[in-house]
C-alpha atoms as a PDB file:
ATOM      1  CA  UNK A   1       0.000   0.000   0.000  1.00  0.00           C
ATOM      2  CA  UNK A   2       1.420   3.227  -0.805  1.00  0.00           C
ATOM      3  CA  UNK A   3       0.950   5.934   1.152  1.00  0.00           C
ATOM      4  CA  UNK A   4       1.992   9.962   1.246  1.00  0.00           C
ATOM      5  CA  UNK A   5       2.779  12.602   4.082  1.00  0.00           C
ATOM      6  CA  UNK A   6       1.951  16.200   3.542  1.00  0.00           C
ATOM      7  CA  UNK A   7       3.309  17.796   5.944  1.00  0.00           C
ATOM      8  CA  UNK A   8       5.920  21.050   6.572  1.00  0.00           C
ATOM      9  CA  UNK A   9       9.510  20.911   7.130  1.00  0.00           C
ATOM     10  CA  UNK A  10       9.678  20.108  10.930  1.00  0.00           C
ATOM     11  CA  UNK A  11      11.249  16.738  12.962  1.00  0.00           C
ATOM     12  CA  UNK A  12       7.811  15.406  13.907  1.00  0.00           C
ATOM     13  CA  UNK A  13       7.019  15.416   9.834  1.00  0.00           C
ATOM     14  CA  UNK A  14      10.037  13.673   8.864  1.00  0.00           C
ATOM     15  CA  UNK A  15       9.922  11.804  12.330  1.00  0.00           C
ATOM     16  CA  UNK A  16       6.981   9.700  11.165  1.00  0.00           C
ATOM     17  CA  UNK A  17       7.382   9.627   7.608  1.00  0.00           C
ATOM     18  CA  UNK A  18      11.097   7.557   8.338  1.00  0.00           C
ATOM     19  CA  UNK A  19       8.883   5.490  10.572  1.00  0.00           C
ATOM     20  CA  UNK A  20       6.246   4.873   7.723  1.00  0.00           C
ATOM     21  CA  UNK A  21       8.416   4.670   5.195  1.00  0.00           C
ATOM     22  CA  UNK A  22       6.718   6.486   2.989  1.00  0.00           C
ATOM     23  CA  UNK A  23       6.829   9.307   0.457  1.00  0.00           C
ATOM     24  CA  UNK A  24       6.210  12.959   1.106  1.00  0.00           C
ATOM     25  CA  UNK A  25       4.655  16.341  -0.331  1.00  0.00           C
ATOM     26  CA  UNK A  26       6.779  18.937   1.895  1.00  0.00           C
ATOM     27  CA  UNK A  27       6.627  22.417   2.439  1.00  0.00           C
ATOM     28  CA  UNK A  28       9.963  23.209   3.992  1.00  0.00           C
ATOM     29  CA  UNK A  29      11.200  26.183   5.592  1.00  0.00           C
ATOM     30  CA  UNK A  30      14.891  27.459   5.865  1.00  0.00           C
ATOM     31  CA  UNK A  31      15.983  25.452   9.283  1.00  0.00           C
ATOM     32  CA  UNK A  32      14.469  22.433   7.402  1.00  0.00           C
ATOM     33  CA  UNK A  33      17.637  19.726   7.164  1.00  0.00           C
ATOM     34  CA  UNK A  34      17.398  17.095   4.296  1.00  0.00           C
ATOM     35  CA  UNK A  35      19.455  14.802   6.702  1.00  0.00           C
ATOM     36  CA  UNK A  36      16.289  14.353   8.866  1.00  0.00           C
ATOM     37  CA  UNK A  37      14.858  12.239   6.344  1.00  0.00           C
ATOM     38  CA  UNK A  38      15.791   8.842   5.567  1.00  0.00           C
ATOM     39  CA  UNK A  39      17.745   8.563   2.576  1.00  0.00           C
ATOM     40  CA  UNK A  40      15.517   6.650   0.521  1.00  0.00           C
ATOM     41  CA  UNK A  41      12.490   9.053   1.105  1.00  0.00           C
ATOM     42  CA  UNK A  42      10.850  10.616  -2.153  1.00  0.00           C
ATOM     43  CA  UNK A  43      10.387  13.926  -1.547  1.00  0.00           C
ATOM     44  CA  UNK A  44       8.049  16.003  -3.678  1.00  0.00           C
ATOM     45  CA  UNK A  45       8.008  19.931  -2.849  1.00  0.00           C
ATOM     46  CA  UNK A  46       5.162  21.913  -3.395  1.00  0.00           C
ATOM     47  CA  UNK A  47       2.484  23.525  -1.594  1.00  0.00           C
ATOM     48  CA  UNK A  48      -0.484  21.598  -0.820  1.00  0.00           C
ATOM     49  CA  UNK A  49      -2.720  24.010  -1.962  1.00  0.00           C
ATOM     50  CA  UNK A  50      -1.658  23.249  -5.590  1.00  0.00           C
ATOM     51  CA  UNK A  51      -4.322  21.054  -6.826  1.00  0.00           C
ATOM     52  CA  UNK A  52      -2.444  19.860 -10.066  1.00  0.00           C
ATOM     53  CA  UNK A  53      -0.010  18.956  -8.289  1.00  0.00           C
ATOM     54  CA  UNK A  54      -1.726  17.064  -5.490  1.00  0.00           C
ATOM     55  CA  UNK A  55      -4.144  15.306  -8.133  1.00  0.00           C
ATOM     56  CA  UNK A  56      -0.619  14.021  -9.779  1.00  0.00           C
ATOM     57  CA  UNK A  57       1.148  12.818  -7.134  1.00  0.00           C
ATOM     58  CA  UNK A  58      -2.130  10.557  -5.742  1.00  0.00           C
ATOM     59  CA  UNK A  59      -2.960   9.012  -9.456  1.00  0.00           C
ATOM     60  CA  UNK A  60       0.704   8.254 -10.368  1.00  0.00           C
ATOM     61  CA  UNK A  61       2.237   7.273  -7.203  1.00  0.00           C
ATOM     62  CA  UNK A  62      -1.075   5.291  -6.807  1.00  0.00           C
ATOM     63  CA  UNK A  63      -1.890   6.842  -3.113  1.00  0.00           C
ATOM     64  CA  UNK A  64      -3.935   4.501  -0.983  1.00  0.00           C
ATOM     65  CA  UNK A  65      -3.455   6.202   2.758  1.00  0.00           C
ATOM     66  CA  UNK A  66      -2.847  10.154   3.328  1.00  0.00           C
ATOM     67  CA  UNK A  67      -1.401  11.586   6.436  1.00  0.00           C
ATOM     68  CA  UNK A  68      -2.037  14.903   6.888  1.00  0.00           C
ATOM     69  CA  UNK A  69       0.464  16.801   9.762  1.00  0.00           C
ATOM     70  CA  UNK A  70      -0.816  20.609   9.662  1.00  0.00           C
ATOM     71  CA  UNK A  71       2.097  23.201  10.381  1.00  0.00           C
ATOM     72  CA  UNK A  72       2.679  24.641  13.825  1.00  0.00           C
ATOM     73  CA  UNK A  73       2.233  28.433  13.675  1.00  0.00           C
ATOM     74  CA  UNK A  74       5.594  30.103  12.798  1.00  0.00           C
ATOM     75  CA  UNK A  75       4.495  33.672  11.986  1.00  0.00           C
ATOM     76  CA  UNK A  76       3.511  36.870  14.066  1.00  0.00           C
ATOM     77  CA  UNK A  77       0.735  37.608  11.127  1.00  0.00           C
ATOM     78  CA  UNK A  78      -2.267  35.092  12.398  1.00  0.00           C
ATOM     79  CA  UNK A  79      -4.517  35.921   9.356  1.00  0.00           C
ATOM     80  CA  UNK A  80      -2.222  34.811   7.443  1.00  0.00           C
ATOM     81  CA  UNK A  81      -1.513  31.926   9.383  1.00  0.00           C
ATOM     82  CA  UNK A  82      -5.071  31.354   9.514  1.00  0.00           C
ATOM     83  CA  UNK A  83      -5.707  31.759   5.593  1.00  0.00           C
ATOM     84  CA  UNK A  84      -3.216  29.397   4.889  1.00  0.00           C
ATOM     85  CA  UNK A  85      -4.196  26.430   6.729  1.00  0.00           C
ATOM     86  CA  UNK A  86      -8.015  26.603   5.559  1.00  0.00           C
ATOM     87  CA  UNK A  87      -6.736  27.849   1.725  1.00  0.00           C
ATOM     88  CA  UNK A  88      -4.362  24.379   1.828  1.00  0.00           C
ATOM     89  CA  UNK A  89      -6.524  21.885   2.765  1.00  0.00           C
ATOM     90  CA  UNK A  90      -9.831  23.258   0.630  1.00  0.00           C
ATOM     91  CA  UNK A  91      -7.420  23.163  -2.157  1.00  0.00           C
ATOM     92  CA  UNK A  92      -5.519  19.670  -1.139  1.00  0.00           C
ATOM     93  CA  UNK A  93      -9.198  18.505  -0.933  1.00  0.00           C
ATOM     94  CA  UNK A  94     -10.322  19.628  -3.947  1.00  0.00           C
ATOM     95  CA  UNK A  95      -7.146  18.440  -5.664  1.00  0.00           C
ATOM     96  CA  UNK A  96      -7.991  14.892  -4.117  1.00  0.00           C
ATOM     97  CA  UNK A  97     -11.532  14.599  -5.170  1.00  0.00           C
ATOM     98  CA  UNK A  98     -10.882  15.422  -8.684  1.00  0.00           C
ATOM     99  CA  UNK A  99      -8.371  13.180  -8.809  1.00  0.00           C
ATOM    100  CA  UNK A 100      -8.946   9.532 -10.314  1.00  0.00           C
ATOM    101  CA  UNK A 101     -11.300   6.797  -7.534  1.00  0.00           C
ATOM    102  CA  UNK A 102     -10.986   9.374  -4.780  1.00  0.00           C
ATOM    103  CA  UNK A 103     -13.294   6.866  -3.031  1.00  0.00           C
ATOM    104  CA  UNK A 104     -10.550   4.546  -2.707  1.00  0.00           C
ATOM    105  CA  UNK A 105      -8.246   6.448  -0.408  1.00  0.00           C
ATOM    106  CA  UNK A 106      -8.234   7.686   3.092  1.00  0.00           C
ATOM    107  CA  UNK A 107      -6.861  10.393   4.428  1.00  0.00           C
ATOM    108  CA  UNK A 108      -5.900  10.245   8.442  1.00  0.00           C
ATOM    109  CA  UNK A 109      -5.532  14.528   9.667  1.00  0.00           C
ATOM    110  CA  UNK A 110      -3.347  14.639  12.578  1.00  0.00           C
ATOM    111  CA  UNK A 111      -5.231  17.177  14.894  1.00  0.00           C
ATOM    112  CA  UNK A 112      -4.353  18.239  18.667  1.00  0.00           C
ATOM    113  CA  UNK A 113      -6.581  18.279  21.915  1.00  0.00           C
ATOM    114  CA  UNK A 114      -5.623  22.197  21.573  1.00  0.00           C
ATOM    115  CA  UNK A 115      -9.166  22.300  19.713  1.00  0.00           C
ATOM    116  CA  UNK A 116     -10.826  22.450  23.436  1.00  0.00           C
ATOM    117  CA  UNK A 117      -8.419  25.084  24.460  1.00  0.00           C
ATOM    118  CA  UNK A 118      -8.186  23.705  27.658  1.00  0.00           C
ATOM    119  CA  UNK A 119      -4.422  23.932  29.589  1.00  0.00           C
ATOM    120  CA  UNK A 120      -2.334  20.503  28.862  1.00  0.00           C
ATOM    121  CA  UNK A 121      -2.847  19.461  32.997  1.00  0.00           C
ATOM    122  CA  UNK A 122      -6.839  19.150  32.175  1.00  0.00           C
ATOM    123  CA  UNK A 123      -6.533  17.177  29.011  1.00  0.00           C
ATOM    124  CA  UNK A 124      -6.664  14.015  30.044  1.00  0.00           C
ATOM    125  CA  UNK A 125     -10.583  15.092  31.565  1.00  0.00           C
ATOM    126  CA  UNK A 126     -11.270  15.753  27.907  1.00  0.00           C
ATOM    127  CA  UNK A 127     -14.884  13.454  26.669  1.00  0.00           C
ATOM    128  CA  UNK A 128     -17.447  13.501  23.469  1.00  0.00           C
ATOM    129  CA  UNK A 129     -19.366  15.944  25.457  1.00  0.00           C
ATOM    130  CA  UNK A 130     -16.896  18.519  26.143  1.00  0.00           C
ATOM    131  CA  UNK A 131     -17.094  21.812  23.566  1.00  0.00           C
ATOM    132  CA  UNK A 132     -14.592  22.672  21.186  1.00  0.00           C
ATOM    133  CA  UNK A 133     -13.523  26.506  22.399  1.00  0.00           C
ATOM    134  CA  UNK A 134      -9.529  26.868  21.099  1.00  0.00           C
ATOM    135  CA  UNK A 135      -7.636  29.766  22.676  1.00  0.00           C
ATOM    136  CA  UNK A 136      -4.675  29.775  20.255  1.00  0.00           C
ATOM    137  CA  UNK A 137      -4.206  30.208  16.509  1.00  0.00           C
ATOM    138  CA  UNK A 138      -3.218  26.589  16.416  1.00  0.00           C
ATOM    139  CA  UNK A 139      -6.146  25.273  18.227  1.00  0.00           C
ATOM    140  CA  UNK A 140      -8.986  27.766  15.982  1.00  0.00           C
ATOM    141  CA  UNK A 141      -7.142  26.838  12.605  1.00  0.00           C
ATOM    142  CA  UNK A 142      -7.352  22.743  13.748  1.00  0.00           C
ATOM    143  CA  UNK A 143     -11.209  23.305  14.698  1.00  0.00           C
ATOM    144  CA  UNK A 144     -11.736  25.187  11.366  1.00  0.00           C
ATOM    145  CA  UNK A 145     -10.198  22.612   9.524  1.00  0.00           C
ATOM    146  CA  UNK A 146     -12.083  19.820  11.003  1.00  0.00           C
ATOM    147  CA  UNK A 147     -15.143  21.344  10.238  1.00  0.00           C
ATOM    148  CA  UNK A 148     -14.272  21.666   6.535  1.00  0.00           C
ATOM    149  CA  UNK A 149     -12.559  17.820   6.373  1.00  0.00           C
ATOM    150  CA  UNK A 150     -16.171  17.183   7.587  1.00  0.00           C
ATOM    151  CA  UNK A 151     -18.173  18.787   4.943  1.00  0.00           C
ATOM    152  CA  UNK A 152     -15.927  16.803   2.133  1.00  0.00           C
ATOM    153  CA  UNK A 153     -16.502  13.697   3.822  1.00  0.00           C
ATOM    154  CA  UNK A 154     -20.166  13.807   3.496  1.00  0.00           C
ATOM    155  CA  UNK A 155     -20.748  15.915   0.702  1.00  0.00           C
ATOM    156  CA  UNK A 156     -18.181  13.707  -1.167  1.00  0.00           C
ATOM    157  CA  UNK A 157     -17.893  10.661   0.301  1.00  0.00           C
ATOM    158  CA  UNK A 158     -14.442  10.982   1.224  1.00  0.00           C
ATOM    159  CA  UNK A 159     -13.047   8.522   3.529  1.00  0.00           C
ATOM    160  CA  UNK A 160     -11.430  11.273   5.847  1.00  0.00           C
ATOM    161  CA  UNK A 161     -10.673  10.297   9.860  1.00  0.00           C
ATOM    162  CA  UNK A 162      -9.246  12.840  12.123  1.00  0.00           C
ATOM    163  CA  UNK A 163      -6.670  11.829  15.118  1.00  0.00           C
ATOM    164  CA  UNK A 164      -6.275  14.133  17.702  1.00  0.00           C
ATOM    165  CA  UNK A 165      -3.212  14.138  19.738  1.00  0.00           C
ATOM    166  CA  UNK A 166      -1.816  15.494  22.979  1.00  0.00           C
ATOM    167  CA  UNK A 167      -0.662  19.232  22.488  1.00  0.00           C
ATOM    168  CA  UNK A 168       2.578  18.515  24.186  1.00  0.00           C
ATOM    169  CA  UNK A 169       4.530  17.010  21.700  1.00  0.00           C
ATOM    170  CA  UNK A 170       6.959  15.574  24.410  1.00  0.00           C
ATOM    171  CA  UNK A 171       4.108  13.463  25.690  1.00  0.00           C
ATOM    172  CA  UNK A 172       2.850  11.821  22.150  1.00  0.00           C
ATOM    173  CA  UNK A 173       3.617   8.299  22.429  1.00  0.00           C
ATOM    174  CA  UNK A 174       4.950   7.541  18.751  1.00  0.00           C
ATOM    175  CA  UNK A 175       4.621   3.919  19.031  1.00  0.00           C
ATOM    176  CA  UNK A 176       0.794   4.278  19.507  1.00  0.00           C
ATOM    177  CA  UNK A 177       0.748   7.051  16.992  1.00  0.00           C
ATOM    178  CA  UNK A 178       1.844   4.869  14.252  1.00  0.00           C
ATOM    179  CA  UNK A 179      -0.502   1.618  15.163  1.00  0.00           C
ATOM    180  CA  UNK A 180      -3.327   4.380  15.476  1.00  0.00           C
ATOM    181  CA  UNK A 181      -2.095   5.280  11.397  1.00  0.00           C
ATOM    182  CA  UNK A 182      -1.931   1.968  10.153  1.00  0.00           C
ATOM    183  CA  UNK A 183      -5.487   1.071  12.059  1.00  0.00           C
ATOM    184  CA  UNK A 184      -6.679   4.057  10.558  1.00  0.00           C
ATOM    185  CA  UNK A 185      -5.534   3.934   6.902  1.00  0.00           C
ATOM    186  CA  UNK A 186      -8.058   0.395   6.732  1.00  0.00           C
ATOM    187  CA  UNK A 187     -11.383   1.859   8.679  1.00  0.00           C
ATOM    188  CA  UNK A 188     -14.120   3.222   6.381  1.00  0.00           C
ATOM    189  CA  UNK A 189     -16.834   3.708   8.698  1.00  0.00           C
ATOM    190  CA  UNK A 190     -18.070   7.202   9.654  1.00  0.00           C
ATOM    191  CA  UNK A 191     -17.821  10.626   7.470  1.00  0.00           C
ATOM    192  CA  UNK A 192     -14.667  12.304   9.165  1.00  0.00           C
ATOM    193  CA  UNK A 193     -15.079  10.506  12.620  1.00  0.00           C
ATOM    194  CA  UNK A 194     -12.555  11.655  15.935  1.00  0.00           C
ATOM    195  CA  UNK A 195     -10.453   9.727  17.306  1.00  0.00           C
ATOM    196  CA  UNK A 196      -8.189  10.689  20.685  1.00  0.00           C
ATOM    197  CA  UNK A 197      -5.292   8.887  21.002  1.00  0.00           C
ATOM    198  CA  UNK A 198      -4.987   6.915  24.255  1.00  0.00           C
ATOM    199  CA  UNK A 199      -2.902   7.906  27.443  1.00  0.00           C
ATOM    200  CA  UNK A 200      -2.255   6.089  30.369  1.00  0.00           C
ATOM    201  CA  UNK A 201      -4.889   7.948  31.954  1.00  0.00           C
ATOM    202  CA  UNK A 202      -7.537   5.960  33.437  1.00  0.00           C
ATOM    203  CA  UNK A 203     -10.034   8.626  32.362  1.00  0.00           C
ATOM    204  CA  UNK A 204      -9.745   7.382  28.784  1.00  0.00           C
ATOM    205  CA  UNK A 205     -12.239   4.771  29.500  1.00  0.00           C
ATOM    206  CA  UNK A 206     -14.655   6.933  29.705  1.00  0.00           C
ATOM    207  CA  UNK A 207     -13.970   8.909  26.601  1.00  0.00           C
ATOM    208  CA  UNK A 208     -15.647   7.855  23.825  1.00  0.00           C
ATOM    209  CA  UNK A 209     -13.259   8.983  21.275  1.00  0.00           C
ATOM    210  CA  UNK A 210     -10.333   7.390  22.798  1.00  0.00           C
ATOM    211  CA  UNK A 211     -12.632   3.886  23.324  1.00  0.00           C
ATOM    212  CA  UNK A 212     -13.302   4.030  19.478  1.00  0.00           C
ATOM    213  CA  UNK A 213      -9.788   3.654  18.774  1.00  0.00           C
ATOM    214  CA  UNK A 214      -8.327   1.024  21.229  1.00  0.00           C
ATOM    215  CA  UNK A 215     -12.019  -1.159  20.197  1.00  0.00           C
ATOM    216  CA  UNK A 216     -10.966  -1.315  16.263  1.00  0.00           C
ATOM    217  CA  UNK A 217      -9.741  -4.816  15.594  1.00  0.00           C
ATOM    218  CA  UNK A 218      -5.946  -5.574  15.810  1.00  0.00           C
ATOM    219  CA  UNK A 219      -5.703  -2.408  18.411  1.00  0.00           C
ATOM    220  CA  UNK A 220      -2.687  -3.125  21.075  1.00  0.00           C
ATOM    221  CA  UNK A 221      -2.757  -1.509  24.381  1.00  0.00           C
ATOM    222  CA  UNK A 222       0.818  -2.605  24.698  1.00  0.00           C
ATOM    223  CA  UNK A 223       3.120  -1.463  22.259  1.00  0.00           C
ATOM    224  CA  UNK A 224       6.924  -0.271  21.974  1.00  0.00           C
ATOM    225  CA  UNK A 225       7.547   3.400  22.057  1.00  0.00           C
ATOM    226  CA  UNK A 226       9.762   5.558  19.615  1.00  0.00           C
ATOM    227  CA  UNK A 227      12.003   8.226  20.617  1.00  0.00           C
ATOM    228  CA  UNK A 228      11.698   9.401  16.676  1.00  0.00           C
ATOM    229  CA  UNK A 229      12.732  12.920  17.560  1.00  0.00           C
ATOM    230  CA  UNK A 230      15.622  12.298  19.768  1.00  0.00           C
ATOM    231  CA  UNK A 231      17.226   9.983  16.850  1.00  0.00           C
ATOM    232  CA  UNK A 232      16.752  12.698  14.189  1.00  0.00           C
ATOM    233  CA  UNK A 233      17.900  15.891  16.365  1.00  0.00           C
ATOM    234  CA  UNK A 234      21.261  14.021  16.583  1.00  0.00           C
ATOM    235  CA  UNK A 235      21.661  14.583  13.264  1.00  0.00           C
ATOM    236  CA  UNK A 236      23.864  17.561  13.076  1.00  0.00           C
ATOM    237  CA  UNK A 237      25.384  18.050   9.551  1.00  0.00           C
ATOM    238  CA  UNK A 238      22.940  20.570   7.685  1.00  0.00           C
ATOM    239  CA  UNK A 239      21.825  19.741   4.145  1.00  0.00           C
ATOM    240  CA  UNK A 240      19.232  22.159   2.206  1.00  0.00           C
ATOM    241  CA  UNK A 241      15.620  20.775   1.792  1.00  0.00           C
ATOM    242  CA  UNK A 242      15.231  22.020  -1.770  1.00  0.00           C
ATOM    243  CA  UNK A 243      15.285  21.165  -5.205  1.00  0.00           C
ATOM    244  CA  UNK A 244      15.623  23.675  -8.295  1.00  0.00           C
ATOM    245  CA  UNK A 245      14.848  23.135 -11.664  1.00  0.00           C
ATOM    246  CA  UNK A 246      16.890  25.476 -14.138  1.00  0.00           C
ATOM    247  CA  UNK A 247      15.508  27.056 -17.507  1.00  0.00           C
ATOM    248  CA  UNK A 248      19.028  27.585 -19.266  1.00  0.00           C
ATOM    249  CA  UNK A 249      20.961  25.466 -16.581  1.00  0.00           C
ATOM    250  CA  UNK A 250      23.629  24.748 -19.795  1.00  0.00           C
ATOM    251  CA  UNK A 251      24.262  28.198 -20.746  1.00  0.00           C
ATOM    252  CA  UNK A 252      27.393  30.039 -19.353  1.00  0.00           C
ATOM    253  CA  UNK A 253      25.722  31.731 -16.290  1.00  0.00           C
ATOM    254  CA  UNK A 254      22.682  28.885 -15.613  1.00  0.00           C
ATOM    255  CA  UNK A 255      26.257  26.725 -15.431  1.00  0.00           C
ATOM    256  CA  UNK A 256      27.698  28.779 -12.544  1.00  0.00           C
ATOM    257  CA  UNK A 257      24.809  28.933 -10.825  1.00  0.00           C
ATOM    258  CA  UNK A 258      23.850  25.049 -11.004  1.00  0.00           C
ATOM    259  CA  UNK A 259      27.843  24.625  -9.697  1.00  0.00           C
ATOM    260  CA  UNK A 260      27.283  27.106  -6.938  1.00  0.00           C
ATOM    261  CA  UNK A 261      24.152  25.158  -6.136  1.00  0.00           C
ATOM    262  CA  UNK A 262      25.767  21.635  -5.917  1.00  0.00           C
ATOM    263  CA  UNK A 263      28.264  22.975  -3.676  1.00  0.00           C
ATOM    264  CA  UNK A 264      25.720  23.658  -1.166  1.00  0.00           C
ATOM    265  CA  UNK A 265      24.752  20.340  -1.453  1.00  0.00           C
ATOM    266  CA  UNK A 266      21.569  20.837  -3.024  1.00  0.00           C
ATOM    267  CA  UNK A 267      19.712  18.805  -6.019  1.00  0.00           C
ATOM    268  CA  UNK A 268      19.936  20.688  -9.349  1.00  0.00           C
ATOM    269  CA  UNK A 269      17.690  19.465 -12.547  1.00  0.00           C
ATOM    270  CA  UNK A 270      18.169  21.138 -15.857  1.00  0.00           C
ATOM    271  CA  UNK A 271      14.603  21.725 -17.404  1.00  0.00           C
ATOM    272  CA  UNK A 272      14.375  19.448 -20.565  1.00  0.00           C
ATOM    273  CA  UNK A 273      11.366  22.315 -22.097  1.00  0.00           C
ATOM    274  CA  UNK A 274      12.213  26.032 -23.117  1.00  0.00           C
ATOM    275  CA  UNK A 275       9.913  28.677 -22.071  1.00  0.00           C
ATOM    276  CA  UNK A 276       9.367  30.776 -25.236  1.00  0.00           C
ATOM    277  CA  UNK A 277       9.320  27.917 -27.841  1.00  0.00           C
ATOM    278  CA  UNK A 278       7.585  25.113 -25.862  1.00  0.00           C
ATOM    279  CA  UNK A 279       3.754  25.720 -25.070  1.00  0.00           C
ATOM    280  CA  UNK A 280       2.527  26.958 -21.454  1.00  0.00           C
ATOM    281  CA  UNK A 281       1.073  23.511 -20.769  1.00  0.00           C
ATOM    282  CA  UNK A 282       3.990  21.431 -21.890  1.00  0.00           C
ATOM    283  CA  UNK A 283       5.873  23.539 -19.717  1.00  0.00           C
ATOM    284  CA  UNK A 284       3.671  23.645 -16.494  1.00  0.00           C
ATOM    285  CA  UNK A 285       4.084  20.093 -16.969  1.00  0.00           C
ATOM    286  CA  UNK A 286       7.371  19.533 -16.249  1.00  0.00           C
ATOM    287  CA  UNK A 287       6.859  21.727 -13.554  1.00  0.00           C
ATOM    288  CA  UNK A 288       4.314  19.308 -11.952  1.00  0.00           C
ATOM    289  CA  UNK A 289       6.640  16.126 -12.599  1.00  0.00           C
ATOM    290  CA  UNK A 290       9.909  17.135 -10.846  1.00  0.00           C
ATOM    291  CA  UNK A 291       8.056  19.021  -8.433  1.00  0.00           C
ATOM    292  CA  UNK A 292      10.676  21.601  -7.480  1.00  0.00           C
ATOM    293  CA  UNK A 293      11.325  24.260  -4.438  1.00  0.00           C
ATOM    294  CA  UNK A 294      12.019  26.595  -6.437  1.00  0.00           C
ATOM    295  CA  UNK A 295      12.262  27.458 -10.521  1.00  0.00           C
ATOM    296  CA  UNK A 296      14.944  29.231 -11.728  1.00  0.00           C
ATOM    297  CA  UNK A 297      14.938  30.919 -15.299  1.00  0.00           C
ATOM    298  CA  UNK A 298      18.531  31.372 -16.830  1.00  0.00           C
ATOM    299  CA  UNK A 299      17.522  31.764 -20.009  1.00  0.00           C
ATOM    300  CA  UNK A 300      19.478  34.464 -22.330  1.00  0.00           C
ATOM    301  CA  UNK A 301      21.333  36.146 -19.371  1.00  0.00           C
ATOM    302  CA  UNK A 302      24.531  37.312 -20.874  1.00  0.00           C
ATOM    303  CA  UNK A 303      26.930  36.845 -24.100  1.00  0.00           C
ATOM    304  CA  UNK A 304      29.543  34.636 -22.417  1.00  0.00           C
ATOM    305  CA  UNK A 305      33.445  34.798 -21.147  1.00  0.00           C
ATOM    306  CA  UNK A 306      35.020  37.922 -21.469  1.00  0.00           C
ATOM    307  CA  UNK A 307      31.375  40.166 -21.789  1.00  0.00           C
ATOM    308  CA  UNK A 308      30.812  42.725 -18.694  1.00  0.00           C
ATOM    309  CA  UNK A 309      26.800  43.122 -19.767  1.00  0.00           C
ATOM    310  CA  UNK A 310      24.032  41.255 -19.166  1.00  0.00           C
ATOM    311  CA  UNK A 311      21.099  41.212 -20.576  1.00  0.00           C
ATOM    312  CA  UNK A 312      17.897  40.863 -18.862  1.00  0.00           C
ATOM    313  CA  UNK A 313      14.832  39.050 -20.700  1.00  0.00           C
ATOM    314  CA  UNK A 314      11.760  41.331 -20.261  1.00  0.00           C
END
């Protein structure tokens, strides 16, 4: 079963995607390290708001099981915090329903018990009965995006189940994440039904979202933990999360810069199509396929060795 993580460029992301084993559509930020990744991981960057780009990835790496790890919030501007998480998953959703037997897949959203906006000591008195009332940015964009993965589960019969974890990330308990995942990716009951992710707690008997869980079949209440974090933070040698893809990358300045950019460690791919001869789509294409950080255009920059000018396409 294949399976994809969307997710940004943080430890926890590539914490369970080296667990999983499994490929990834990641939006990475500067302090993002390559190295936290395992080595065989296909990476394909892009934002998941980009439905073309979502829709190709599911039909042609044949996508069965969708894990969904929403970013943290990492900017002083909360509308625009805000207006990105609900503009990326509306678009990721759309992208995914217009792809090819949508039906067929299931996407798992990992949420947090900061949707209650209750303080981390009173989480574990969390049940089905207690209101949703967030207090951060975090916790309002989570609740907002529940109610949406809702709305495409029923409207489109989307096999969508949200997993709510602890808001301290210290206290997540990786080895139950992960069984919770794979138990997960095979239920089909229920448009967009909660799940809390069990504790020691003996109050999670009585919570009806935690009982839901530990009651599907093949559910373990004993299983090893992972210190997934600890083993990637020990990782110290930096290596950039990106990928560029060069219009001109064989001319005499695209071949400085792509040597400038391998030096820094970081994946170079000479576009095969020419902007200005090829057509838009053909183009946009290739764009979608290597699925690139960030597109470079190199295109008719200067005359060569031994000219001081260059010339700028307009």
């Amino acid at each position: 079963m294949a399976n994809l993580i969307v997710g940004d460029g943080s430890i926890f992301t590539a914490a369970i995607s080296n667990a999983l084993g499994v490929s990834v559509l990641l939006q990475p930020n500067h302090e993002t390290n390559l190295n936290w990744f395992n080595s065989d991981t296909k990476i394909f960057y892009g934002d998941s708001s980009n439905e073309k780009l979502v829709s190709s990835i599911l039909e042609n790496q044949k996508v069965e099981s969708i894990i969904y790890i929403p970013s943290k919030e990492n900017s002083e501007n909360i509308i625009e915090y805000a207006r990105n998480q609900l503009h990326g998953i509306t678009h990721f959703l759309d992208g995914w329903r217009k792809s090819k037997s949508p039906e067929t897949k299931t996407l798992i959203f990992l949420s947090s018990l900061e949707v209650y906006g209750v303080g981390k000591e009173e989480e574990n008195d969390i049940s089905h009965l207690t209101r949703l009332k967030p207090v951060t940015s975090f916790g309002a964009a989570l609740a907002g995006i529940e109610a949406i993965l809702h709305s495409y589960a029923v409207s489109y019969r989307l096999n969508i189940k949200i997993l709510r974890l602890k808001s301290d990330s210290s206290k997540i308990h990786f080895g139950k994440v992960l069984q919770a995942i794979d138990l997960l990716s095979q239920h089909r009951e229920g448009p967009a039904e909660i799940f809390h992710l069990p504790t020691d707690s003996a109050e999670d008997f009585s919570n009806d979202y935690v009982s839901k869980l530990i009651n599907l079949p093949g559910w373990k209440d004993s299983v090893e933990d992972k210190d997934l974090i600890k083993a990637i933070s020990a990782k110290k040698e930096f290596k950039p999360a990106a990928r560029f893809l060069i219009f001109g990358a064989k001319g005499w300045i695209g071949g400085q810069f792509v040597r400038e950019l391998e030096k820094q460690k970081i994946e170079v791919i000479a576009a095969s199509t020419r902007p200005g001869q090829d057509a838009d789509k053909i183009i946009g294409e290739e764009i979608t396929q290597v699925s690139p950080s960030h597109v470079i255009s190199m295109l008719g920059r200067t005359h060569g060795p031994g000219k001081i000018n260059i010339i700028l396409l307009l």
